[in-house]
C-alpha atoms as a PDB file:
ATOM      1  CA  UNK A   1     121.418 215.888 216.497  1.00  0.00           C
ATOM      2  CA  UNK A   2     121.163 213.132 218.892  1.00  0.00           C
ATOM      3  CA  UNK A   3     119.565 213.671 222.354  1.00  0.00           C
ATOM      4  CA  UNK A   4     123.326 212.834 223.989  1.00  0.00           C
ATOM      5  CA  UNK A   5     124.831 215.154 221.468  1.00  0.00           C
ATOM      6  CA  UNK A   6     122.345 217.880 222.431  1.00  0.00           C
ATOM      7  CA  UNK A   7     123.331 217.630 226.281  1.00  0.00           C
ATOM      8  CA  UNK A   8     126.953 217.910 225.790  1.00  0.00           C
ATOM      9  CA  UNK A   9     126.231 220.862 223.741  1.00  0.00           C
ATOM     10  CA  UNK A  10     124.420 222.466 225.924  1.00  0.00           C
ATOM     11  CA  UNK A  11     126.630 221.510 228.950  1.00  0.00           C
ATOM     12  CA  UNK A  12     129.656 222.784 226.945  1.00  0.00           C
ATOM     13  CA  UNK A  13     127.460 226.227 226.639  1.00  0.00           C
ATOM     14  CA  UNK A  14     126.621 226.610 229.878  1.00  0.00           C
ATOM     15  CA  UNK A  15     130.594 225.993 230.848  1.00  0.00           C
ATOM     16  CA  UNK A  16     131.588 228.315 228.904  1.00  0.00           C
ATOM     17  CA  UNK A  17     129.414 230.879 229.936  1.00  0.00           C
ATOM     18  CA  UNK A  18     130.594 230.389 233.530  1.00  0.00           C
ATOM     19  CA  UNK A  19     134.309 229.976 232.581  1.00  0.00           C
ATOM     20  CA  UNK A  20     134.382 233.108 230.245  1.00  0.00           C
ATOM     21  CA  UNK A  21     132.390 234.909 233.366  1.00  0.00           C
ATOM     22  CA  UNK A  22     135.428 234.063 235.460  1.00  0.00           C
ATOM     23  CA  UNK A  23     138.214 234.507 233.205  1.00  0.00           C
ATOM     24  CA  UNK A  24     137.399 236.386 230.588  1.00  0.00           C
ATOM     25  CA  UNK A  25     140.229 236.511 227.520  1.00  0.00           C
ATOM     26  CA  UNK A  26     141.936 234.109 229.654  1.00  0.00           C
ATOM     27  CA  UNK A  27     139.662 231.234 229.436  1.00  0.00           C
ATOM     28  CA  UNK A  28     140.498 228.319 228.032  1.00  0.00           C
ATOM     29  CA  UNK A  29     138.748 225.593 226.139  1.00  0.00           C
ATOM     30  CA  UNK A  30     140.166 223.057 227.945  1.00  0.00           C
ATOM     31  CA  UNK A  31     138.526 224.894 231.201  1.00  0.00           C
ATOM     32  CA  UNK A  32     135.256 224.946 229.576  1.00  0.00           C
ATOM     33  CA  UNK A  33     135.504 221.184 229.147  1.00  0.00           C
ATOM     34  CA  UNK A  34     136.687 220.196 232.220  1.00  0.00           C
ATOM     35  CA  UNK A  35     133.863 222.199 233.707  1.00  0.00           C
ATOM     36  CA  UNK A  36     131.124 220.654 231.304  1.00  0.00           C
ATOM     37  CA  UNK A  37     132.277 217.664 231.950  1.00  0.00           C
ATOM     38  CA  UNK A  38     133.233 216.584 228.403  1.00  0.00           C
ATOM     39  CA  UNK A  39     136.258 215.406 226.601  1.00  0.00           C
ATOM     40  CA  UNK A  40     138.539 217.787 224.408  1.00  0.00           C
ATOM     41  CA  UNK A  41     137.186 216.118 221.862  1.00  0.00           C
ATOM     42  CA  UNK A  42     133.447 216.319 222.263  1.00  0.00           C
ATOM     43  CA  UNK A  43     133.844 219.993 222.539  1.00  0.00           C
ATOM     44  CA  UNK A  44     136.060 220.990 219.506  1.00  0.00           C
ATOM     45  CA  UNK A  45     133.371 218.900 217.494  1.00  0.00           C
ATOM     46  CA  UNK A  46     130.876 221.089 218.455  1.00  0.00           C
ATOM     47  CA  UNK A  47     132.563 224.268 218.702  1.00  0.00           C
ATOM     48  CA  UNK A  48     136.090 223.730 216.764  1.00  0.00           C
ATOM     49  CA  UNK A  49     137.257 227.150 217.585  1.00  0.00           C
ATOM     50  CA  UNK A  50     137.122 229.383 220.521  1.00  0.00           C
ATOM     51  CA  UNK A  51     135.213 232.260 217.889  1.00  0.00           C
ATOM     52  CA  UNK A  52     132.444 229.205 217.402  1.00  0.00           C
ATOM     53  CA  UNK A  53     131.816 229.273 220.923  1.00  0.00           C
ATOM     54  CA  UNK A  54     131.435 233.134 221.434  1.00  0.00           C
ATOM     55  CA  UNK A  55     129.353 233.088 218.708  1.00  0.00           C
ATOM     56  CA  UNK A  56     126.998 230.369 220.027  1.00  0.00           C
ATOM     57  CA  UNK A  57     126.963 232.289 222.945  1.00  0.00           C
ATOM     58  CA  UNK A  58     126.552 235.962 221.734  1.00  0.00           C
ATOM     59  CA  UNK A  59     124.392 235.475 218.672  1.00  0.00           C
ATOM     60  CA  UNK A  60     120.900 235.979 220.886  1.00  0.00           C
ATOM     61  CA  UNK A  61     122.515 239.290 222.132  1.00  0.00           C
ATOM     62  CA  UNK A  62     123.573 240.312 218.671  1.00  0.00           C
ATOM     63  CA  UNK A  63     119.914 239.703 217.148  1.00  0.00           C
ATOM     64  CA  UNK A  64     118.851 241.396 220.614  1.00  0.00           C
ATOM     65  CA  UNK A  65     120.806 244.345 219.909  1.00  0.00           C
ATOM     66  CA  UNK A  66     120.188 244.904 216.282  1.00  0.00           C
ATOM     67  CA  UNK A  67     116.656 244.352 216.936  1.00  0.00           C
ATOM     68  CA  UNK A  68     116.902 247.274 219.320  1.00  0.00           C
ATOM     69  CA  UNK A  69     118.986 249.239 217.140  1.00  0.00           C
ATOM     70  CA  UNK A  70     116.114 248.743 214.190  1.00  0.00           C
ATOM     71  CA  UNK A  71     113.348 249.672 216.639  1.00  0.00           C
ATOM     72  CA  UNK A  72     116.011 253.259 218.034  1.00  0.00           C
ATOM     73  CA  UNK A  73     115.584 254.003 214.281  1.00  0.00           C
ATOM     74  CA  UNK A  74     111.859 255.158 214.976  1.00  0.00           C
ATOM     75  CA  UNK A  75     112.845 257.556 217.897  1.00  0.00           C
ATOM     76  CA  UNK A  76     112.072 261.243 217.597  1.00  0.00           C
ATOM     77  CA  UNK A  77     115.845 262.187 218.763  1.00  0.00           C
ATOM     78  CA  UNK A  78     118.453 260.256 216.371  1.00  0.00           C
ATOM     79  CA  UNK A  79     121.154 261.389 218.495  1.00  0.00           C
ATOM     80  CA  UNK A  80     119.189 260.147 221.181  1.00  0.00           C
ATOM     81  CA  UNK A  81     118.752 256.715 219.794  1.00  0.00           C
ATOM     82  CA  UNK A  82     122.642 256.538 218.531  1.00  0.00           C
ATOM     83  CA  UNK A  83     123.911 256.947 222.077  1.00  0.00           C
ATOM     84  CA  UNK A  84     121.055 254.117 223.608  1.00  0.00           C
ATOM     85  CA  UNK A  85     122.347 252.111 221.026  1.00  0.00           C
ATOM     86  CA  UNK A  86     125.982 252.128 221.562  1.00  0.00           C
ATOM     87  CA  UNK A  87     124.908 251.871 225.616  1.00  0.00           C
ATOM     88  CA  UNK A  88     123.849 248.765 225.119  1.00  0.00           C
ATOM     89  CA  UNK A  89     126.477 247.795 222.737  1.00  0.00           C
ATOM     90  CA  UNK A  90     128.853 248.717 225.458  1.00  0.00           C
ATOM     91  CA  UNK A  91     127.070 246.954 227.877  1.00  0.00           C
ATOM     92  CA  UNK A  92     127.387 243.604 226.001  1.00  0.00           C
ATOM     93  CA  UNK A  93     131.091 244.015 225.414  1.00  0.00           C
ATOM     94  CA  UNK A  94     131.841 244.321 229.050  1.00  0.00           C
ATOM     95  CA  UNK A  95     130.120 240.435 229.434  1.00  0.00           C
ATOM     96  CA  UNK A  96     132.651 237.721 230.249  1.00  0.00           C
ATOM     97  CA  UNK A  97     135.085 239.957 231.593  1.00  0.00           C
ATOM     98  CA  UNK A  98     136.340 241.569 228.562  1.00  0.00           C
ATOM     99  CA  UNK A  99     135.977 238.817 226.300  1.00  0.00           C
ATOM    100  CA  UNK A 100     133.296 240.162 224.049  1.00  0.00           C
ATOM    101  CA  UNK A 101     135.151 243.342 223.634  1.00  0.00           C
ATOM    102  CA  UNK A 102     138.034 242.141 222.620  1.00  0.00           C
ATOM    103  CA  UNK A 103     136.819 239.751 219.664  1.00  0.00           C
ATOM    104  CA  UNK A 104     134.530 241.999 218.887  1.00  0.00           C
ATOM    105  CA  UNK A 105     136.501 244.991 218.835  1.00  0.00           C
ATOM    106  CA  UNK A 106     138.832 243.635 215.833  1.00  0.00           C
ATOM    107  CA  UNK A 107     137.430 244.398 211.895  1.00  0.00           C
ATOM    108  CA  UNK A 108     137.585 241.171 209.763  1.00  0.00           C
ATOM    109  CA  UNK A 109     140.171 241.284 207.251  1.00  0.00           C
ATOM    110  CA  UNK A 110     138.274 242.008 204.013  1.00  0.00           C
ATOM    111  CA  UNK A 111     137.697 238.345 202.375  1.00  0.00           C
ATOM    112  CA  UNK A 112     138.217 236.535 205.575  1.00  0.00           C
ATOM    113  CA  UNK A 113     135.421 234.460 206.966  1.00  0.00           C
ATOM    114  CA  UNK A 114     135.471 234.249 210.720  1.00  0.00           C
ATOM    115  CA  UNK A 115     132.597 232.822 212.806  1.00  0.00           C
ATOM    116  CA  UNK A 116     132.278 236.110 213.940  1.00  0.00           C
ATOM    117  CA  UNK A 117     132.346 237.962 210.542  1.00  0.00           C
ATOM    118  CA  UNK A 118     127.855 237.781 210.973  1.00  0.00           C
ATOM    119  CA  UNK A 119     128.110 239.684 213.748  1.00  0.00           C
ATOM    120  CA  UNK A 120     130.419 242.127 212.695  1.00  0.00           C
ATOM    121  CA  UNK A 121     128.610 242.812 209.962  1.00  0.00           C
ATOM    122  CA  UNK A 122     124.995 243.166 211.468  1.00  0.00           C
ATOM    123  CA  UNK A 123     125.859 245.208 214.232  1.00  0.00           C
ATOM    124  CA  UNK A 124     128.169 247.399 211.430  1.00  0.00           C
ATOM    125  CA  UNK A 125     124.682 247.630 209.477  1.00  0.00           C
ATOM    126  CA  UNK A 126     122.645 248.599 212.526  1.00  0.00           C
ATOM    127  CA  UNK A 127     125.362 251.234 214.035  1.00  0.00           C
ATOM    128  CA  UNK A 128     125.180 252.575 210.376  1.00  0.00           C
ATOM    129  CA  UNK A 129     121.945 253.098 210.200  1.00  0.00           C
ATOM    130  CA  UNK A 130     121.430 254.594 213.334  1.00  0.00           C
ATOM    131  CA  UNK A 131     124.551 256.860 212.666  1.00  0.00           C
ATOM    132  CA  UNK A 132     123.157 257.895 209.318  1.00  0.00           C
ATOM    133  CA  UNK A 133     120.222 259.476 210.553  1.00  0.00           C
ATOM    134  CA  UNK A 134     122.231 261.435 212.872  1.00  0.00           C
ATOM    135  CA  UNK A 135     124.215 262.720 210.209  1.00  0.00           C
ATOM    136  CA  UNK A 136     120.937 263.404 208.493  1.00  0.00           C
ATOM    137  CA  UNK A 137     120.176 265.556 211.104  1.00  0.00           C
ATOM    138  CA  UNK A 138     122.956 267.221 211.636  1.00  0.00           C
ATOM    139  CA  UNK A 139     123.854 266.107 214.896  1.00  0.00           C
ATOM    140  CA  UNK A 140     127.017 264.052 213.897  1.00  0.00           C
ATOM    141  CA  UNK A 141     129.387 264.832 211.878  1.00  0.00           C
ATOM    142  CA  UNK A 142     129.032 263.838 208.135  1.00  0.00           C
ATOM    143  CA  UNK A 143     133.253 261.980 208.127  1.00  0.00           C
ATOM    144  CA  UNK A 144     131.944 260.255 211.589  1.00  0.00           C
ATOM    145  CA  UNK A 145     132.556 256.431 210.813  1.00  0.00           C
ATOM    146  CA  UNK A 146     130.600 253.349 212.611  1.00  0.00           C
ATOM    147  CA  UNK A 147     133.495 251.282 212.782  1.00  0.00           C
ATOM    148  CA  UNK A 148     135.639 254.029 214.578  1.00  0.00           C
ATOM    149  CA  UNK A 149     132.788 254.354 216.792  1.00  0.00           C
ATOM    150  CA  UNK A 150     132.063 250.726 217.419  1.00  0.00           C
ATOM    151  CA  UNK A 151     136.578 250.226 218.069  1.00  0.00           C
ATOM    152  CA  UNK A 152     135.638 253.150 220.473  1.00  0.00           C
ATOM    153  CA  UNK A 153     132.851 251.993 221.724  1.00  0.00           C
ATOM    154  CA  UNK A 154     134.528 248.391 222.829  1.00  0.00           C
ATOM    155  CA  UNK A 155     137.718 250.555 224.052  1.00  0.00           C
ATOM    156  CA  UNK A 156     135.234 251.961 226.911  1.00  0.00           C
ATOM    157  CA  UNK A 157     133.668 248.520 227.347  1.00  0.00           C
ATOM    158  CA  UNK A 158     137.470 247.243 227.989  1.00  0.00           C
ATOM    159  CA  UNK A 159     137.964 250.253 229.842  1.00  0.00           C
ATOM    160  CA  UNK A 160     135.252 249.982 232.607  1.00  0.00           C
ATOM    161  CA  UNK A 161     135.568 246.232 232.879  1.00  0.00           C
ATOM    162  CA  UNK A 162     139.138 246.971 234.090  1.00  0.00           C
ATOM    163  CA  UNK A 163     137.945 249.475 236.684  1.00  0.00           C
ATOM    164  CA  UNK A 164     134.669 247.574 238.701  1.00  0.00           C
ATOM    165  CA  UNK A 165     134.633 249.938 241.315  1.00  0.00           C
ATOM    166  CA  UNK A 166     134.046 253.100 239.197  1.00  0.00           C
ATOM    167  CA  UNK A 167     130.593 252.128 238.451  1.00  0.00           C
ATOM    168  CA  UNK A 168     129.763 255.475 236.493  1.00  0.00           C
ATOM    169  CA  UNK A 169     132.627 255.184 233.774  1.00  0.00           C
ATOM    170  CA  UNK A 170     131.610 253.359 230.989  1.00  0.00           C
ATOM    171  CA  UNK A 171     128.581 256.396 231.038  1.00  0.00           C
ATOM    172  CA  UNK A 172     131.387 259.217 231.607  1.00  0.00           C
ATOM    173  CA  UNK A 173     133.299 257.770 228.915  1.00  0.00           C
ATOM    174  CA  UNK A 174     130.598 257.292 226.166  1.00  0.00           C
ATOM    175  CA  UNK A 175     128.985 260.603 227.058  1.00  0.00           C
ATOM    176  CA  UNK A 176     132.923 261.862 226.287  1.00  0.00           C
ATOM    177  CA  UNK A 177     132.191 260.113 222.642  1.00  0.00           C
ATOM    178  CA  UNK A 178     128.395 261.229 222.100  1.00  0.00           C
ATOM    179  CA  UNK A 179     128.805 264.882 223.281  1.00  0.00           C
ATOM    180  CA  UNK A 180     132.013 264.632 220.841  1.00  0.00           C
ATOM    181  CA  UNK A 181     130.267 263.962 217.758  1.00  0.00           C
ATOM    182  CA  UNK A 182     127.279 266.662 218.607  1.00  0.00           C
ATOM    183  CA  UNK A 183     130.329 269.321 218.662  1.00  0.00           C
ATOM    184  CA  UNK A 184     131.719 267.909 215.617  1.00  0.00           C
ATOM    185  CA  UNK A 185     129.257 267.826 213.825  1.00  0.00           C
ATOM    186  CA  UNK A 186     129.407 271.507 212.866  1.00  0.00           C
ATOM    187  CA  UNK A 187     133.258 272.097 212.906  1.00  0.00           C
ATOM    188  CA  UNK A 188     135.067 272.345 209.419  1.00  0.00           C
ATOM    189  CA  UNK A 189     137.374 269.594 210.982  1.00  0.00           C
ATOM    190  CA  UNK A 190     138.352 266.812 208.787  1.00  0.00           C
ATOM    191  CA  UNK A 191     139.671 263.698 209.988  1.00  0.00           C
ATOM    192  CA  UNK A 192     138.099 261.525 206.934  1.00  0.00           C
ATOM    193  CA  UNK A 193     139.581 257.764 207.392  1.00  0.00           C
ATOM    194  CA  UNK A 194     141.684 257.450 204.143  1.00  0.00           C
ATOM    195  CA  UNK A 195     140.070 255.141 201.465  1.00  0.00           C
END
């Protein structure tokens, strides 16, 4: 890439970050030009859809998170680990005023390739892993299911970003989901996603 090419890049990043920061889901790309400095143009031939510039954006967090995730799976306490894990996950989907959450919150269609489908599909594996050693342990239940918990876990992201001023509920919330799963996970209560 040439060294002009690389600056509007990295101008169009930067923009974005700031835009999505101040309008969340309703930022536009246009904005994100305008505020880089760039042409319509420029930016939709670096990032041709607004899912190519989350991902630009996000894809440190995600290898940050699943790199966190992989190092929760050596904790003495996997119930422990599962609910630091899905903290943090919460934490990133509350960035950019929702936006995170809501992209991230949706499954890909199976055979669909997104610029998000990567992410999806290492934070699925992560979550997974960390959940299956719960379940190992018997402190969640065995029908639990990481993308339920990961659609819940974005739900409470959306959730607190909506409510600034109640600084403690995106902890009430996913305490609600953690403690939920510790009760379950010795009930004889079904509620198996159907295949």
């Amino acid at each position: 890439m040439r060294a002009d090419a690389r600056d509007n890049r990295d101008r169009v990043l930067q923009a974005a970050k700031v835009v999505f920061a101040e309008h969340g889901a309703n930022a536009s790309l246009n904005k994100v030009a305008q505020r880089a400095g760039v042409g319509a143009g420029t930016l939709y031939r670096h990032f041709p859809t607004l899912q190519a510039l989350l991902v630009a954006i996000i894809s440190d967090d995600v290898d940050a998170l699943c790199a966190k995730g992989h190092a929760l799976l050596t904790h003495p306490s996997p119930d422990e680990a599962l609910h630091t894990w899905l903290r943090a996950v919460a934490l990133h989907a509350t960035a950019m005023r929702g936006l995170v959450a809501t992209q991230m919150a949706g499954e890909p269609a199976p055979g669909t390739q997104t610029a998000l489908t990567a992410c999806h599909e290492a934070m699925r594996a992560t979550g997974a892993a960390l959940l299956t050693r719960a379940q190992r342990q018997g402190t969640a239940p065995e029908d639990a299911d990481i993308i339920d918990l990961l659609k819940l876990v974005n739900a409470i992201a959306w959730t607190s970003e909506q409510t600034p001023e109640d600084t403690h509920l995106l902890d009430r919330l996913l305490a609600l989901v953690t403690n939920g799963l510790r009760a379950r996970s010795g009930a004889d209560i079904s509620t198996r996603r159907p295949r």
